[in-house]
Protein backbone atom coordinates (compact mmCIF):
# COMPACT_ATOMS: atom_id res chain seq x y z
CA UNK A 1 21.66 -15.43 7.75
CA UNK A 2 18.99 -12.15 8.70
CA UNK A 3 19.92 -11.30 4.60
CA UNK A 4 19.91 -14.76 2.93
CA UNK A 5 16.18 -15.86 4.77
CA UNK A 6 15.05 -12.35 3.64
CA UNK A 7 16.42 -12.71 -0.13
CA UNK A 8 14.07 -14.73 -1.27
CA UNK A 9 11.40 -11.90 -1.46
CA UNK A 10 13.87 -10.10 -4.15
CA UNK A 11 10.81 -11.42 -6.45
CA UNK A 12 8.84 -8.53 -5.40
CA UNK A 13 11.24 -6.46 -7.84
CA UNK A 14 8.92 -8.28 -10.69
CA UNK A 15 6.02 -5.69 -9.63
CA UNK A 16 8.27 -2.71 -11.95
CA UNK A 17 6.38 -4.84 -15.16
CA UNK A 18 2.85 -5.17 -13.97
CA UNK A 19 1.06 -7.03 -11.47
CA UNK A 20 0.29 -10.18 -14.06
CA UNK A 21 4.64 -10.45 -14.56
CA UNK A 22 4.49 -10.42 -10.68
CA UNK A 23 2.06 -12.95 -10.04
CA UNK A 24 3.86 -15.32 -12.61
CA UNK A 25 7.03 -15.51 -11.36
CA UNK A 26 6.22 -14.65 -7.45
CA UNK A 27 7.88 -17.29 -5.23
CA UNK A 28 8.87 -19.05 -8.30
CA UNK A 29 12.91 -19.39 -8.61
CA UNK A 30 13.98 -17.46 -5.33
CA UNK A 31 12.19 -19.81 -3.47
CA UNK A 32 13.50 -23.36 -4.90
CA UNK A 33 16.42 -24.99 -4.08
CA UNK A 34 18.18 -24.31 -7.21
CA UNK A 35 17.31 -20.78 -7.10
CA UNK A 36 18.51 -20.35 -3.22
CA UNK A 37 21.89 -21.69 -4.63
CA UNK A 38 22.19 -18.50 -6.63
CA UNK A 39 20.00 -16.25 -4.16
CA UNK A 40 22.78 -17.26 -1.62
CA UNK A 41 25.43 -16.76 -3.67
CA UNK A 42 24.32 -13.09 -4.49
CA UNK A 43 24.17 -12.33 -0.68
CA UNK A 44 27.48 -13.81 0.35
CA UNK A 45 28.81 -11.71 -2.32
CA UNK A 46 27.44 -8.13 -1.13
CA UNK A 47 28.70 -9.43 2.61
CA UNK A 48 31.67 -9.82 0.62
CA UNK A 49 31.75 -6.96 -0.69
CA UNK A 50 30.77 -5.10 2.74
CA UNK A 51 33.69 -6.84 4.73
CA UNK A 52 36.10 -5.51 2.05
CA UNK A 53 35.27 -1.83 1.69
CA UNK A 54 34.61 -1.93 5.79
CA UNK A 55 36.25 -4.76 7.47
CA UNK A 56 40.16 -3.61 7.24
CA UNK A 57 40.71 -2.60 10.69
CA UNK A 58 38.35 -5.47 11.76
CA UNK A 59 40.29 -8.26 10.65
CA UNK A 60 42.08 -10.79 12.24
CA UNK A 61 44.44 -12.42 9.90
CA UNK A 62 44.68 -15.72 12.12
CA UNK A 63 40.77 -16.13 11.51
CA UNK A 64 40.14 -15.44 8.15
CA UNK A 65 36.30 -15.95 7.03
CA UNK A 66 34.84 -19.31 6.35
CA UNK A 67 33.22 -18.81 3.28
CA UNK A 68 31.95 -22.12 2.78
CA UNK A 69 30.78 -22.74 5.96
CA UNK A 70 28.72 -18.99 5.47
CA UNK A 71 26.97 -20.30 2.76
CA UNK A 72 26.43 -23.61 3.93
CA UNK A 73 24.72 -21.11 6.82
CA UNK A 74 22.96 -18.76 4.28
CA UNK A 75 21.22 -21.64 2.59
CA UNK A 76 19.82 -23.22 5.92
CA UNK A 77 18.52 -19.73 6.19
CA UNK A 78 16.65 -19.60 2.98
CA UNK A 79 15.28 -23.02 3.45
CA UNK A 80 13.72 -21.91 6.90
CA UNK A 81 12.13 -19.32 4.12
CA UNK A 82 10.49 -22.13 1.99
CA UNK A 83 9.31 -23.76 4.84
CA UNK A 84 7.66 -20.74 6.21
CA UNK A 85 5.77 -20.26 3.07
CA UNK A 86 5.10 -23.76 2.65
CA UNK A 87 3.24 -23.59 5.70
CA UNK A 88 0.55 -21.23 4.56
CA UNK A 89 -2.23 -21.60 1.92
CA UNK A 90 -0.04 -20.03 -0.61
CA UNK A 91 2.19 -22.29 -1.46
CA UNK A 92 5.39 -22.50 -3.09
CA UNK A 93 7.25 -24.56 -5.75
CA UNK A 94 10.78 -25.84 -4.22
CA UNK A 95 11.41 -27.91 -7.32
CA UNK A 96 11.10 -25.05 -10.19
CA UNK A 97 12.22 -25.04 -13.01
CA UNK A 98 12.20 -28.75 -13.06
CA UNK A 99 8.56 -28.94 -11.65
CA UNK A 100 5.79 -25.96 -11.64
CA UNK A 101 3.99 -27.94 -9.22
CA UNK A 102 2.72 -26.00 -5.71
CA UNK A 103 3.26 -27.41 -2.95
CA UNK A 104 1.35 -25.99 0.59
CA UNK A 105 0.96 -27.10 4.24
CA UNK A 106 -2.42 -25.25 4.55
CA UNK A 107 -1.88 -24.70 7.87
CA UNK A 108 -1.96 -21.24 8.64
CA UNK A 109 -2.83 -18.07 6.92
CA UNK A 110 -0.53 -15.98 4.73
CA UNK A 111 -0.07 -13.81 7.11
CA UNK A 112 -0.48 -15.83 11.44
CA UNK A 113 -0.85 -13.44 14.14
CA UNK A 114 0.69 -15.51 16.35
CA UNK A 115 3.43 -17.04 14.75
CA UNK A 116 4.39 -13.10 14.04
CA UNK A 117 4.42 -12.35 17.75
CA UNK A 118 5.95 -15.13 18.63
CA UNK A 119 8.83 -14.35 16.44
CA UNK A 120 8.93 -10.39 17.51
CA UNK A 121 8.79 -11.34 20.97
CA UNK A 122 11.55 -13.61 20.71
CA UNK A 123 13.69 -10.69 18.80
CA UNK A 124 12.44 -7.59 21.14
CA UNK A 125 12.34 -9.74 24.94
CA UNK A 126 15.63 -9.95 24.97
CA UNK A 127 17.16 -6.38 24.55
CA UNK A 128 14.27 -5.28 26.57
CA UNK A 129 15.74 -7.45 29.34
CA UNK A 130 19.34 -6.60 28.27
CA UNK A 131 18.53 -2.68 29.44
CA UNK A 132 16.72 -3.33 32.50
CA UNK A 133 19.89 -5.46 33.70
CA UNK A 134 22.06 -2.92 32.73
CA UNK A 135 20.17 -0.56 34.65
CA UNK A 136 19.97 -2.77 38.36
CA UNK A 137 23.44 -3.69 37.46
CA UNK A 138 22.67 -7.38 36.77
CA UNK A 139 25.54 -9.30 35.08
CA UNK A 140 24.40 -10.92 31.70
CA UNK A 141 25.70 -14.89 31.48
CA UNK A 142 25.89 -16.25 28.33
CA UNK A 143 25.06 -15.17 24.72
CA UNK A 144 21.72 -12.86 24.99
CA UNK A 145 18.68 -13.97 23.45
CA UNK A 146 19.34 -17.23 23.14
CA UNK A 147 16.99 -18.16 25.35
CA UNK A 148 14.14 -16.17 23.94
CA UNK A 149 15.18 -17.54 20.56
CA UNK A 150 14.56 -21.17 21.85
CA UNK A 151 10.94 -20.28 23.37
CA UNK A 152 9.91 -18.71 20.15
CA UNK A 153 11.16 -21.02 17.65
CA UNK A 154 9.46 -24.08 19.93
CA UNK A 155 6.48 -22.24 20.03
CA UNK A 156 6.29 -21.76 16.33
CA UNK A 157 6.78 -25.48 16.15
CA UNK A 158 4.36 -26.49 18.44
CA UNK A 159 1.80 -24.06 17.18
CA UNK A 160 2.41 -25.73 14.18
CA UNK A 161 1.92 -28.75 15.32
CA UNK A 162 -1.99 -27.42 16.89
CA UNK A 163 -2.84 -25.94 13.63
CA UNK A 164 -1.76 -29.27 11.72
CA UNK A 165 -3.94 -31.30 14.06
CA UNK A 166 -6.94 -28.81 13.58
CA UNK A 167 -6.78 -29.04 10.19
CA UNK A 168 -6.38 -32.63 10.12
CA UNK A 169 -9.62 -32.33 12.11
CA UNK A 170 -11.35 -29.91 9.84
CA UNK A 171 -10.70 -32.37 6.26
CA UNK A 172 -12.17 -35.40 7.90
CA UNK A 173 -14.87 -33.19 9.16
CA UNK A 174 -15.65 -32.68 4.89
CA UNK A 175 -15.32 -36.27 4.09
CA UNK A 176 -17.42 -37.42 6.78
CA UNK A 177 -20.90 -36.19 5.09
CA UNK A 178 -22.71 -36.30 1.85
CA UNK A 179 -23.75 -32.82 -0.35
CA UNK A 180 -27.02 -32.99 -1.64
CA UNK A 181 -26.71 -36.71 -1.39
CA UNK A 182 -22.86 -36.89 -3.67
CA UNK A 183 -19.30 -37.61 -1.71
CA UNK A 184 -17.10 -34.99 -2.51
CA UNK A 185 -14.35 -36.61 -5.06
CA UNK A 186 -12.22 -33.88 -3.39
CA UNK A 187 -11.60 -31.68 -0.15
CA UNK A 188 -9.59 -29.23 1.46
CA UNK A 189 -9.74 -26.73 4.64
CA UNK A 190 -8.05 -23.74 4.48
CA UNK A 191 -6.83 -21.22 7.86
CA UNK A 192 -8.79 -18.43 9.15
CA UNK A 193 -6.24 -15.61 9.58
CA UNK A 194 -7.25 -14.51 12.95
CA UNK A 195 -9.66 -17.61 14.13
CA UNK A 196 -7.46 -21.00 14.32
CA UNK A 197 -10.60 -23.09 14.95
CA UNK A 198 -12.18 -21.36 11.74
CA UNK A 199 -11.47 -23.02 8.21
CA UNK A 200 -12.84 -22.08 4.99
CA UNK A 201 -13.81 -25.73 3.31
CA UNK A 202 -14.07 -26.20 -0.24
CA UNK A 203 -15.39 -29.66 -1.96
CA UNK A 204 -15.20 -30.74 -5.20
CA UNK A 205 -18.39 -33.15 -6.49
CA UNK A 206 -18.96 -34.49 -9.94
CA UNK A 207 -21.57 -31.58 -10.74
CA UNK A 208 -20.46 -28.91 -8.49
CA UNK A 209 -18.22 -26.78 -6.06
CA UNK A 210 -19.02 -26.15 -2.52
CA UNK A 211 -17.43 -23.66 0.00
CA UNK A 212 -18.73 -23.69 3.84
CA UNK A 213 -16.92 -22.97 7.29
CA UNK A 214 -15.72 -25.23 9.67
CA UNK A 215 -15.22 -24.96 12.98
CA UNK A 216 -12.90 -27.74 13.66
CA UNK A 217 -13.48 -27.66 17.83
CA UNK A 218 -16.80 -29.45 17.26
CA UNK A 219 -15.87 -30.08 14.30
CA UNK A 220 -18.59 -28.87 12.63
CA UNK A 221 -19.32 -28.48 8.71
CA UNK A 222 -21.14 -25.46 7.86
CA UNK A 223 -22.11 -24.55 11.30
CA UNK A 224 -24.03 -21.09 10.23
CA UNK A 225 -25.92 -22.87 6.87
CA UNK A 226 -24.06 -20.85 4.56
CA UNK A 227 -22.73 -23.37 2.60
CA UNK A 228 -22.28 -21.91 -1.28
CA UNK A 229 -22.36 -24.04 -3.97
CA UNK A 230 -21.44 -23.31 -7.94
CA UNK A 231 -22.35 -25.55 -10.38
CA UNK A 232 -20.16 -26.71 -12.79
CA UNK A 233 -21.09 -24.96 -16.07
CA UNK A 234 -20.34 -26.25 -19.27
CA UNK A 235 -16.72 -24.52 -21.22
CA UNK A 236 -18.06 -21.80 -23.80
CA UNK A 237 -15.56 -20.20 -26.54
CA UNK A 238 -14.94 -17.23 -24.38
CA UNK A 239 -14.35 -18.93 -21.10
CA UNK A 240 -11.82 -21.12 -23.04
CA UNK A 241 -10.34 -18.10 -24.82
CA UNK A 242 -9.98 -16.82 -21.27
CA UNK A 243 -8.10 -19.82 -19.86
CA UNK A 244 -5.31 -19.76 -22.99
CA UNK A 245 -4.37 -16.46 -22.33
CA UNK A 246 -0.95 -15.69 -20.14
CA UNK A 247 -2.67 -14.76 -17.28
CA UNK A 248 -5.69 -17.93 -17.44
CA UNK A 249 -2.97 -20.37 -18.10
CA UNK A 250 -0.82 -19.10 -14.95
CA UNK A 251 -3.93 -18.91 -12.82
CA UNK A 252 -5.14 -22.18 -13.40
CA UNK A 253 -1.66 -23.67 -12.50
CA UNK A 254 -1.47 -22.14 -9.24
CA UNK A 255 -5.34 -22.26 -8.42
CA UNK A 256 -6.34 -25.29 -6.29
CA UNK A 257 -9.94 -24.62 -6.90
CA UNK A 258 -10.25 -22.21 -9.50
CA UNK A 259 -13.36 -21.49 -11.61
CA UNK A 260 -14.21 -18.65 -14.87
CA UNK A 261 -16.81 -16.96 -14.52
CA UNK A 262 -17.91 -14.59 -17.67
CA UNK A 263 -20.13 -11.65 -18.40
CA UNK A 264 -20.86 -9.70 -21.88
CA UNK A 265 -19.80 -6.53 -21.87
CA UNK A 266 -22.39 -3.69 -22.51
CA UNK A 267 -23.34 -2.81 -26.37
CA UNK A 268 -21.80 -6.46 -27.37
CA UNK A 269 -18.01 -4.83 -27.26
CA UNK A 270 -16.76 -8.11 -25.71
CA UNK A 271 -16.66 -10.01 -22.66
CA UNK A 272 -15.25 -9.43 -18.92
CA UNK A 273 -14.02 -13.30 -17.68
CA UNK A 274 -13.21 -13.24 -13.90
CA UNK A 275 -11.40 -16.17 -12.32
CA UNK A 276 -11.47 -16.94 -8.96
CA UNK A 277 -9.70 -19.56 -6.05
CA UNK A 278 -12.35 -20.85 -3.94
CA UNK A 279 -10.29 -21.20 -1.42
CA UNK A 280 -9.75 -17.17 -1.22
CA UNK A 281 -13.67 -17.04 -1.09
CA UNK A 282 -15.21 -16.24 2.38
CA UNK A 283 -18.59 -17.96 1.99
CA UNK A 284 -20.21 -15.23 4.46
CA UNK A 285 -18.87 -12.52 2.07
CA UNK A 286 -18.93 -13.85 -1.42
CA UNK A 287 -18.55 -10.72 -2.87
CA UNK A 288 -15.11 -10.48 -1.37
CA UNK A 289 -12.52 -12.69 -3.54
CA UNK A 290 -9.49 -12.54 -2.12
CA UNK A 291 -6.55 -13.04 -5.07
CA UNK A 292 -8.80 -12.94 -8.37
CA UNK A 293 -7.99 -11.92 -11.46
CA UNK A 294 -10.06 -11.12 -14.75
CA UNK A 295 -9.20 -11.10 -18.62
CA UNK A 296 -10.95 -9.07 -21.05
CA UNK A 297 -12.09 -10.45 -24.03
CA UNK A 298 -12.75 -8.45 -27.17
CA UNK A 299 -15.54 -9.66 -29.47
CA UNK A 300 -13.12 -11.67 -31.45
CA UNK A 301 -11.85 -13.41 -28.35
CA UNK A 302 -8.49 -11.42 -28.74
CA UNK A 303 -7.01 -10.22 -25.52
CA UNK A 304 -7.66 -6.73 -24.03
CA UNK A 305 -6.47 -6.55 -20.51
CA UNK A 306 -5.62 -8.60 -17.98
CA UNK A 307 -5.62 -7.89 -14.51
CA UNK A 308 -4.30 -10.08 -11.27
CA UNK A 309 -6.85 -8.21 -7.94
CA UNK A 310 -10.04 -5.94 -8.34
CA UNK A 311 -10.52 -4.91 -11.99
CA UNK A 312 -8.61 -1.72 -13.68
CA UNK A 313 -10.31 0.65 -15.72
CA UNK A 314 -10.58 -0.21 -19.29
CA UNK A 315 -7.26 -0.26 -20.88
CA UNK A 316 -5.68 1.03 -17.73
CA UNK A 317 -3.54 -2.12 -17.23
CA UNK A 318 -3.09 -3.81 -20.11
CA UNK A 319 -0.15 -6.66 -19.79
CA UNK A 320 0.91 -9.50 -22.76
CA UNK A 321 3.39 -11.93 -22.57
């Protein structure tokens, strides 16, 4: 179960061709629930494998394995995956390749503090205890660690739970106010990694975008006046040109707010288009966009590079279909 709710990540292989490859296809077919079918299948076989070449004096011939029931087992696993992911503001799509669509909780950050302790503690506790019985001579009663494997996995829940009704808090905190006198047509709050009162808020108007923080005790909108907004600028041929290519088409699939931004090049040699998620944007450090990417456009339009993070040297990571 450890192997199958770990297989998943085998998409991380994809980085050998280039971070644009890996972006495409990261939590794409490993984390559906066709793809756990095979995922599954692949790590029943190794364990297979493993309790041939190793599991000959082991055996009891009046239990033989339950292969089925293993899988059965192994796929529960990878589905506690899916939901993990699902949870953050990442996303995942369970229904590929039926349905591209993402699907995300938005309820904690990529990465939780707290949801990582939680789930250490409830690994490490238990063999910590295990020794210092062993040393005063307690008897243990009862399989170890289950105990510690209840708390953590109820804490998980219930801090899910908190965070769920914080954001809850945080998206009716958006809709609740005007921007320069429009409603927002569309909202969203996403989590702070190390703040869970703290949510990045991003609102969509008919003439603009609008990031701001939120800080979802109060709940206030924008409690530091920081709020950023972008106007919506008209499509040029380049930005357009940008959004065709492999990498705009995938970005713009996955983005929930994304938005091109493009710049000439010096001496007219083309044009650098950057697209960025708004909800990666820290509106007290806009210069810091989390999960960007940029294309670069020659002065015929025709691809040059394209890039998913901070921007390669020219022609230093080139990537095409």
């Amino acid at each position: 179960m450890t192997l199958a709710a770990e297989a998943p990540d085998i998409d991380i292989l994809g980085i050998a061709k280039g971070n644009v490859f890996y972006f495409a296809h990261h939590r794409g077919f490993t984390h559906s629930f066709l793809g756990l079918i095979l995922v599954n299948t692949a790590v029943l076989a190794l364990v297979y494998v493993l309790w041939t070449l190793t599991g000959r004096k082991l055996r009891n011939p009046d239990v033989p394995p339950r292969w089925g029931l293993l899988f059965a087992m192994a796929y529960v696993a990878g589905l506690t995956h899916l939901l993990l992911d699902f949870s953050n503001s990442y996303g995942v799509r369970p229904f590929w390749p039926i349905s591209e669509r993402w699907y995300s909780w938005d309820v904690v950050f990529i990465v939780d503090p707290i949801i990582l302790v939680l789930l250490v503690g409830g690994l490490v506790l238990p063999k910590l205890f295990s020794l210092i019985n062993e040393e005063i001579g307690v008897r243990r009663k009862g399989p170890p660690g289950r105990i510690a494997a209840l708390i953590a996995l109820s804490g998980v829940l219930l801090y899910w739970g908190f965070r769920d009704y914080e954001h809850r808090r945080a998206v009716n905190a958006l809709n609740a106010r005007t921007y320069e006198g429009d409603n927002a047509i569309r909202s969203s709050a996403y989590p702070d990694m190390s703040n869970p009162f703290r949510w990045v808020g991003v609102i969509e108007t008919e003439a603009f975008y609008a990031n701001m923080l939120i800080d979802s005790q109060t709940p206030e909108v924008d409690p530091a006046g920081r709020m950023r907004i972008r106007y919506k600028a008209p499509e040029t041929p380049v930005t357009l040109a940008a959004k065709k290519t492999y990498l705009g088409q995938i970005y713009f699939d996955w983005g929930q707010y994304p938005i091109a931004e493009a710049e000439p090049l010096e001496q007219g040699s083309g044009y650098l288009v950057r697209f960025i998620d708004l909800r990666y944007q820290d509106p007290e450090h806009p210069a810091t966009n989390r999960l960007s990417a940029t294309v670069e456009l020659d002065g015929n339009l025709q691809v040059v590079s394209e890039s998913v993070g901070p921007r390669s040297e020219r022609g230093g990571n080139r990537a095409g279909r």
